[in-house]
PDB file of N, CA and C in Angstrom:
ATOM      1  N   UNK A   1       0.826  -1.197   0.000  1.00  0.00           N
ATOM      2  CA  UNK A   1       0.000   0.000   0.000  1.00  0.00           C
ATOM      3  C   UNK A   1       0.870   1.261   0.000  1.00  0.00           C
ATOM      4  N   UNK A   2       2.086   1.054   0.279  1.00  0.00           N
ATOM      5  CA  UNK A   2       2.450   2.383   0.833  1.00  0.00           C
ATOM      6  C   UNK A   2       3.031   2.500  -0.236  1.00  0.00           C
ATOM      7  N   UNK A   3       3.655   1.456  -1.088  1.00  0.00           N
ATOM      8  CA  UNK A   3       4.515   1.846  -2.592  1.00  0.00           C
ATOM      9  C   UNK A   3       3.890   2.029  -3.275  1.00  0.00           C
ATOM     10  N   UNK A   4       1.918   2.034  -3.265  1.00  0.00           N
ATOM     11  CA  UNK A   4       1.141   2.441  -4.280  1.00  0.00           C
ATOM     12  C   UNK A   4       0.902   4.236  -3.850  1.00  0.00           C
ATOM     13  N   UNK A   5       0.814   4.304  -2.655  1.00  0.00           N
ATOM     14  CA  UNK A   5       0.841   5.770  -2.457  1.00  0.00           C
ATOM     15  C   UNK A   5       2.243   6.838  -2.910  1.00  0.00           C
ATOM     16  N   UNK A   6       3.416   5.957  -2.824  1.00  0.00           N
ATOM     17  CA  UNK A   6       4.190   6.542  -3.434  1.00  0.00           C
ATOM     18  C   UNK A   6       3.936   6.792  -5.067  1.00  0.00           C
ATOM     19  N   UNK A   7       3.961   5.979  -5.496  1.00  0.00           N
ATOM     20  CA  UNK A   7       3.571   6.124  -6.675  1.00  0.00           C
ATOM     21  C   UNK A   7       2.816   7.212  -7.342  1.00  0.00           C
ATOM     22  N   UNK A   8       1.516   7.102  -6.739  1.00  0.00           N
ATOM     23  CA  UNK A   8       0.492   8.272  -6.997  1.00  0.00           C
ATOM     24  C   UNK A   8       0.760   9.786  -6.441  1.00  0.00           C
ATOM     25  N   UNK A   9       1.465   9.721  -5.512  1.00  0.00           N
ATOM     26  CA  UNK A   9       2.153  11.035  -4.939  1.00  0.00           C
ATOM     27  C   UNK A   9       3.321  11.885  -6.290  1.00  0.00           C
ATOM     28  N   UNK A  10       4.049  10.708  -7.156  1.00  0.00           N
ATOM     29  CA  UNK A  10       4.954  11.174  -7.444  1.00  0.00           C
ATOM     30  C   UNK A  10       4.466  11.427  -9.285  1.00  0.00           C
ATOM     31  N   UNK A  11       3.055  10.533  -9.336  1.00  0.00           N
ATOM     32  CA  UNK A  11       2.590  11.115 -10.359  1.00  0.00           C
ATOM     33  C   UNK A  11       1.477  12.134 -10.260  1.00  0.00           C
ATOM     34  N   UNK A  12       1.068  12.593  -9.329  1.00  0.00           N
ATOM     35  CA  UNK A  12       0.808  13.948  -9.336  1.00  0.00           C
ATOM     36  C   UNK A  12       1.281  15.113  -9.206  1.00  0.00           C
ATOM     37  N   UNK A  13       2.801  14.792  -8.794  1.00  0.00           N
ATOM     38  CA  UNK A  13       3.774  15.564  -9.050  1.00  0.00           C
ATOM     39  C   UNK A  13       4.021  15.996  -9.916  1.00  0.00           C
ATOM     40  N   UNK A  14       4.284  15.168 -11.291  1.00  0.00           N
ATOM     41  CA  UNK A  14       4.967  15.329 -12.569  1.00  0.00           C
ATOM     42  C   UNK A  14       3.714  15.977 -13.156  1.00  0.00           C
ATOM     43  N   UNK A  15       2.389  15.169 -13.143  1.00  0.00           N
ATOM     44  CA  UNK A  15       1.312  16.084 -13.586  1.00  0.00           C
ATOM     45  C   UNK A  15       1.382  17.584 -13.116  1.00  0.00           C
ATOM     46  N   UNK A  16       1.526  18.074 -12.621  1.00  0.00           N
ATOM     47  CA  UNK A  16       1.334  19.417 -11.535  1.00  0.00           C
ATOM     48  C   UNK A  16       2.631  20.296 -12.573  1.00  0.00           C
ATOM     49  N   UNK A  17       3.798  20.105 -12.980  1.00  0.00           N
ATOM     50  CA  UNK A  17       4.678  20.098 -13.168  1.00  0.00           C
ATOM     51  C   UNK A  17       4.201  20.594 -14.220  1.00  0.00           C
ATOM     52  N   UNK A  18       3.740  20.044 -15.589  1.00  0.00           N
ATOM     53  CA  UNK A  18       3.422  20.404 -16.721  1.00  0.00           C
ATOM     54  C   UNK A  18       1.846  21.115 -17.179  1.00  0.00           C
ATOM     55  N   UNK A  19       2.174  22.139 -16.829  1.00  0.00           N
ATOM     56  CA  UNK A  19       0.577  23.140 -16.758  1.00  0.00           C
ATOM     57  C   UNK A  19       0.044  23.254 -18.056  1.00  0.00           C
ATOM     58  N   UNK A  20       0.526  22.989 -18.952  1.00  0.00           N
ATOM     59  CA  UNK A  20      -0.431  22.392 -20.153  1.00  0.00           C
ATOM     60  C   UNK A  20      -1.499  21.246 -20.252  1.00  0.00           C
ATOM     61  N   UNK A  21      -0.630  20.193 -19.619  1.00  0.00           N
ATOM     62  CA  UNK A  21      -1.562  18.999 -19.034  1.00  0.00           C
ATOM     63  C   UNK A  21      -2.693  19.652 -18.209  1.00  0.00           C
ATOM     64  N   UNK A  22      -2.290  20.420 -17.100  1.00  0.00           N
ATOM     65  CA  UNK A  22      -3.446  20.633 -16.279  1.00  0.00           C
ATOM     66  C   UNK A  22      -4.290  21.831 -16.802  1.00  0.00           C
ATOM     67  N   UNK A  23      -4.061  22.289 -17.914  1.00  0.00           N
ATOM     68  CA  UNK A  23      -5.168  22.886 -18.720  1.00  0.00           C
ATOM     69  C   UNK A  23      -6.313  22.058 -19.377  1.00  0.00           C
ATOM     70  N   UNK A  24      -5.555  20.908 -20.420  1.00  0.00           N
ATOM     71  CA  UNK A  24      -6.339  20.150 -20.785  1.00  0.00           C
ATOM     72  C   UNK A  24      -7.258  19.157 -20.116  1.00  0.00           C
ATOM     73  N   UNK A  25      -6.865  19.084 -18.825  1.00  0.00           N
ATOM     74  CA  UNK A  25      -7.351  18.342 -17.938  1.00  0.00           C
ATOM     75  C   UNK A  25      -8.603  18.643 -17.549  1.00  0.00           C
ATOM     76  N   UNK A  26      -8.598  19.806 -16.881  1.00  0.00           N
ATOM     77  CA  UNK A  26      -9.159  20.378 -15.944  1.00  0.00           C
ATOM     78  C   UNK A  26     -10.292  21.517 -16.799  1.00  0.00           C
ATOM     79  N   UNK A  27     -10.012  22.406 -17.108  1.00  0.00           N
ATOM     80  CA  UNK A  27      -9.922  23.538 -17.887  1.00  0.00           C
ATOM     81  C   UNK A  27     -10.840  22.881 -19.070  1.00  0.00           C
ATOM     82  N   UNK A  28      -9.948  22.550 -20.418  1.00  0.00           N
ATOM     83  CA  UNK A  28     -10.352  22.386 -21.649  1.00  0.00           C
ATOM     84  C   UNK A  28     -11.970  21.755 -21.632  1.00  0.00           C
ATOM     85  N   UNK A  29     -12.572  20.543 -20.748  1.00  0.00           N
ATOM     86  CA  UNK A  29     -13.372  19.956 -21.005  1.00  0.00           C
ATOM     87  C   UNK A  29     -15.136  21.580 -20.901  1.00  0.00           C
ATOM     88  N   UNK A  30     -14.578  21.729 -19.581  1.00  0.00           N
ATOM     89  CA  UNK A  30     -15.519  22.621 -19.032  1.00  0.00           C
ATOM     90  C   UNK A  30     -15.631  23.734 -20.226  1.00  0.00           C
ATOM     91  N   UNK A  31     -14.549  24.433 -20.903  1.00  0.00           N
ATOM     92  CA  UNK A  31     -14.656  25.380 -21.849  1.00  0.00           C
ATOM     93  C   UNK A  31     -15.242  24.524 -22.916  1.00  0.00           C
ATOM     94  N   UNK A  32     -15.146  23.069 -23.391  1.00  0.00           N
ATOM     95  CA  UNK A  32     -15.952  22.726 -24.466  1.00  0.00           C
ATOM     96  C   UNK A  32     -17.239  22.555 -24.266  1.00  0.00           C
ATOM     97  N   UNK A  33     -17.957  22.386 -22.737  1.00  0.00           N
ATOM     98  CA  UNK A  33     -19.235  21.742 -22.561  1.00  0.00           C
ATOM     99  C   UNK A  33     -20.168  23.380 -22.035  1.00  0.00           C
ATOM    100  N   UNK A  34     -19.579  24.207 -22.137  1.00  0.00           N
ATOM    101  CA  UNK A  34     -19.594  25.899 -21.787  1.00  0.00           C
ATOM    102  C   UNK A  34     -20.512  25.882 -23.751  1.00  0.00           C
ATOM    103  N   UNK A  35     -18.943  26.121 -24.383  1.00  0.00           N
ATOM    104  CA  UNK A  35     -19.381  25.871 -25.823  1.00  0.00           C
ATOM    105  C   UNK A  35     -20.473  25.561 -26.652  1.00  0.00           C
ATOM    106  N   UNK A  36     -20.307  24.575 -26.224  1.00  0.00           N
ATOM    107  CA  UNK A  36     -21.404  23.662 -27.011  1.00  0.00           C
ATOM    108  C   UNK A  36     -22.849  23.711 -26.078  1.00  0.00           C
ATOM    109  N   UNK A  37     -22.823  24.254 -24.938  1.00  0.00           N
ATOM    110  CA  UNK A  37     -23.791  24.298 -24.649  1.00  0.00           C
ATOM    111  C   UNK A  37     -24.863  25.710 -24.893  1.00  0.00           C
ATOM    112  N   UNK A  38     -23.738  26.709 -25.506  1.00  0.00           N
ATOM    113  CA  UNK A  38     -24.221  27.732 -25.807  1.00  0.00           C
ATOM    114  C   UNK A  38     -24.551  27.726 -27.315  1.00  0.00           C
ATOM    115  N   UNK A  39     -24.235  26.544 -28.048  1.00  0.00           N
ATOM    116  CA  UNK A  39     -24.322  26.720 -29.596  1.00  0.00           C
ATOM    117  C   UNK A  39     -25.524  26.189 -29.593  1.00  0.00           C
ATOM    118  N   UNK A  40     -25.620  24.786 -29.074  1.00  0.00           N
ATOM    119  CA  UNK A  40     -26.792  23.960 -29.189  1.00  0.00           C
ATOM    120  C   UNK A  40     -27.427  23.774 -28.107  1.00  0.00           C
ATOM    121  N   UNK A  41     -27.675  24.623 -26.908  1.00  0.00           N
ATOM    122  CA  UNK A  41     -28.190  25.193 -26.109  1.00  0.00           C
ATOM    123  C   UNK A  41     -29.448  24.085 -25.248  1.00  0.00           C
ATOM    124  N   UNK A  42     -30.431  24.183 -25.110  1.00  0.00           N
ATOM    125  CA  UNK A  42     -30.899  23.036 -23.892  1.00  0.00           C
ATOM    126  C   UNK A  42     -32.812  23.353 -24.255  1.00  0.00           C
ATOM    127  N   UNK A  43     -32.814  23.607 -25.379  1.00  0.00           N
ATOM    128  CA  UNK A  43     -34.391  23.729 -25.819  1.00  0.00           C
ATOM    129  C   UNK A  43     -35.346  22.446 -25.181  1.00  0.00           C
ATOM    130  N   UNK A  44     -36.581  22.735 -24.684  1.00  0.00           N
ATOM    131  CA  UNK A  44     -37.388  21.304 -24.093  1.00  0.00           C
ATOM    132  C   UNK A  44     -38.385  20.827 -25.327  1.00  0.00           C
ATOM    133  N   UNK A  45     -38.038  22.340 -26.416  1.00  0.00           N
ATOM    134  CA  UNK A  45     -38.734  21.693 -27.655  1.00  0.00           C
ATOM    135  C   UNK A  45     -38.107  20.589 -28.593  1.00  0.00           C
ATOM    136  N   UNK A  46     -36.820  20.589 -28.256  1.00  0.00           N
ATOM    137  CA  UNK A  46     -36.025  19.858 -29.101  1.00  0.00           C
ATOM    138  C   UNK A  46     -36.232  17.841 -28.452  1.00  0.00           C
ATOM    139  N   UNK A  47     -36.839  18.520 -27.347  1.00  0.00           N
ATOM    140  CA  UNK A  47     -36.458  17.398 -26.169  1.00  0.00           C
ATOM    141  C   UNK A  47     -37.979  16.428 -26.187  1.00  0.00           C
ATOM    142  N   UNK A  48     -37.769  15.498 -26.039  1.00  0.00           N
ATOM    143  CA  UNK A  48     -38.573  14.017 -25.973  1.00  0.00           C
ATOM    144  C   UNK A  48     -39.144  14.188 -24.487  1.00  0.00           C
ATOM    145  N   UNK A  49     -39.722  12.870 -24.367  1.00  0.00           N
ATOM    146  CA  UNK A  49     -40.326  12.436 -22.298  1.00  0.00           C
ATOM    147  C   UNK A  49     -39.057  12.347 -21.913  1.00  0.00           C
ATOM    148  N   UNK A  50     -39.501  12.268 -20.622  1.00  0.00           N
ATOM    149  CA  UNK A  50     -38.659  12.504 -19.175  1.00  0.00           C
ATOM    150  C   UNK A  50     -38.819  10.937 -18.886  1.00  0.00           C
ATOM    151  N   UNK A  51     -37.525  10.168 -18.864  1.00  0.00           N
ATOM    152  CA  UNK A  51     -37.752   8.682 -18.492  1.00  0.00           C
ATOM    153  C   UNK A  51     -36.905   8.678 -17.571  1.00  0.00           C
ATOM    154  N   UNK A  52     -37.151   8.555 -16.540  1.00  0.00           N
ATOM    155  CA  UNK A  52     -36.099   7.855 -15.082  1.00  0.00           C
ATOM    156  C   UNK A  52     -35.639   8.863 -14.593  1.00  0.00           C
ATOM    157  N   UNK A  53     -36.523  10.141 -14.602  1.00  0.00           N
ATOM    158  CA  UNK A  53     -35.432  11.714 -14.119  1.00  0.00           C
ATOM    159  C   UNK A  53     -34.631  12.283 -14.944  1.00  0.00           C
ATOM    160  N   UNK A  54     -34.437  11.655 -16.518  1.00  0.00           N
ATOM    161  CA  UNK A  54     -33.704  12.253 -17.667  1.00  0.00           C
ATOM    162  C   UNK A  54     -34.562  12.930 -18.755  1.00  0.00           C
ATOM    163  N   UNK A  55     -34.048  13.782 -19.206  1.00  0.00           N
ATOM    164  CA  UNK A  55     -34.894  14.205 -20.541  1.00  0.00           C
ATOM    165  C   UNK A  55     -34.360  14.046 -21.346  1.00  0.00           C
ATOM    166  N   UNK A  56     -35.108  12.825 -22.301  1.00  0.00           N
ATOM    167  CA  UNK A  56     -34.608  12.171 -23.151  1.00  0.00           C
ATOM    168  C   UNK A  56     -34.413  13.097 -24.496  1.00  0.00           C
ATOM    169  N   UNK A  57     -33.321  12.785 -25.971  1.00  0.00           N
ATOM    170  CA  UNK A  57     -33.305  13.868 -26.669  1.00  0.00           C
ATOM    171  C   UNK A  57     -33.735  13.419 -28.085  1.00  0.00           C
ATOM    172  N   UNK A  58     -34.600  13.793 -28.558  1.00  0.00           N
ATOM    173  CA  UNK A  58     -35.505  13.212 -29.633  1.00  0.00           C
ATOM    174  C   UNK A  58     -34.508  13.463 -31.033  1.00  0.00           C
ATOM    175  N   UNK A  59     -33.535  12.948 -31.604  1.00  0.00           N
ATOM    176  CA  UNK A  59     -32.917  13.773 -32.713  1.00  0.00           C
ATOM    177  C   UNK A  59     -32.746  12.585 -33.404  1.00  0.00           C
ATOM    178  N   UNK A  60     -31.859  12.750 -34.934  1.00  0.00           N
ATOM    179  CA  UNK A  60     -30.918  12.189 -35.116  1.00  0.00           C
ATOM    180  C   UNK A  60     -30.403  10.921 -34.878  1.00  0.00           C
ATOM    181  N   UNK A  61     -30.747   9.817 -34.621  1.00  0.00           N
ATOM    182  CA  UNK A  61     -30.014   9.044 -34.280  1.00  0.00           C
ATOM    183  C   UNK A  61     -29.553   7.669 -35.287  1.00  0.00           C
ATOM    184  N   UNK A  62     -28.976   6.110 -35.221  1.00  0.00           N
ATOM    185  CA  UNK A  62     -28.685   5.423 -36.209  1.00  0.00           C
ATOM    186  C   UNK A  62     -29.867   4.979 -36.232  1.00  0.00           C
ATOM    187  N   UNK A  63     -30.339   4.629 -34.991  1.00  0.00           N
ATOM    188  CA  UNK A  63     -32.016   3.813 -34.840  1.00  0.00           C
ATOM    189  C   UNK A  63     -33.271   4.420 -35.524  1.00  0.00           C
ATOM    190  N   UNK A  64     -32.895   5.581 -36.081  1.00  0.00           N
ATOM    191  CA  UNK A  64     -33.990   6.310 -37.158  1.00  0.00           C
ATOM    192  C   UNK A  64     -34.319   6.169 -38.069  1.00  0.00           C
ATOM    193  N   UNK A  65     -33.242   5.029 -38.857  1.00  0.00           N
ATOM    194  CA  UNK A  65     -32.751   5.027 -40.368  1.00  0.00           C
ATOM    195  C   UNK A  65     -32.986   3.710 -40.571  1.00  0.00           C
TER     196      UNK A  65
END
């Protein structure tokens, strides 16, 4: 256990180290889902029933064809 904590200690090190990584990491996803959520935005017209607490999304899909 303790050589697995080393381990993970010393690769969050090296991660930490290279702040490009922790852009793409951290950073990049949130600025794409920011994005895209402002392009194609969250209409309830676009949107299907509500199954299991989700709102399902009526579009596009392979099962259409």
């Amino acid at each position: 256990m303790h050589g697995y904590l080393a381990m993970t200690r010393t690769e969050f090190r090296l991660f930490r180290r290279e702040p490009f990584s922790v852009v793409f990491v951290l950073a990049f996803p949130l600025m794409m889902m920011v994005l895209l959520a402002a392009v194609f935005g969250n209409n309830r017209a676009d949107a299907g029933k509500i199954q299991n607490g989700m709102l399902m999304w009526r579009g596009v899909t392979p099962a259409n064809y």
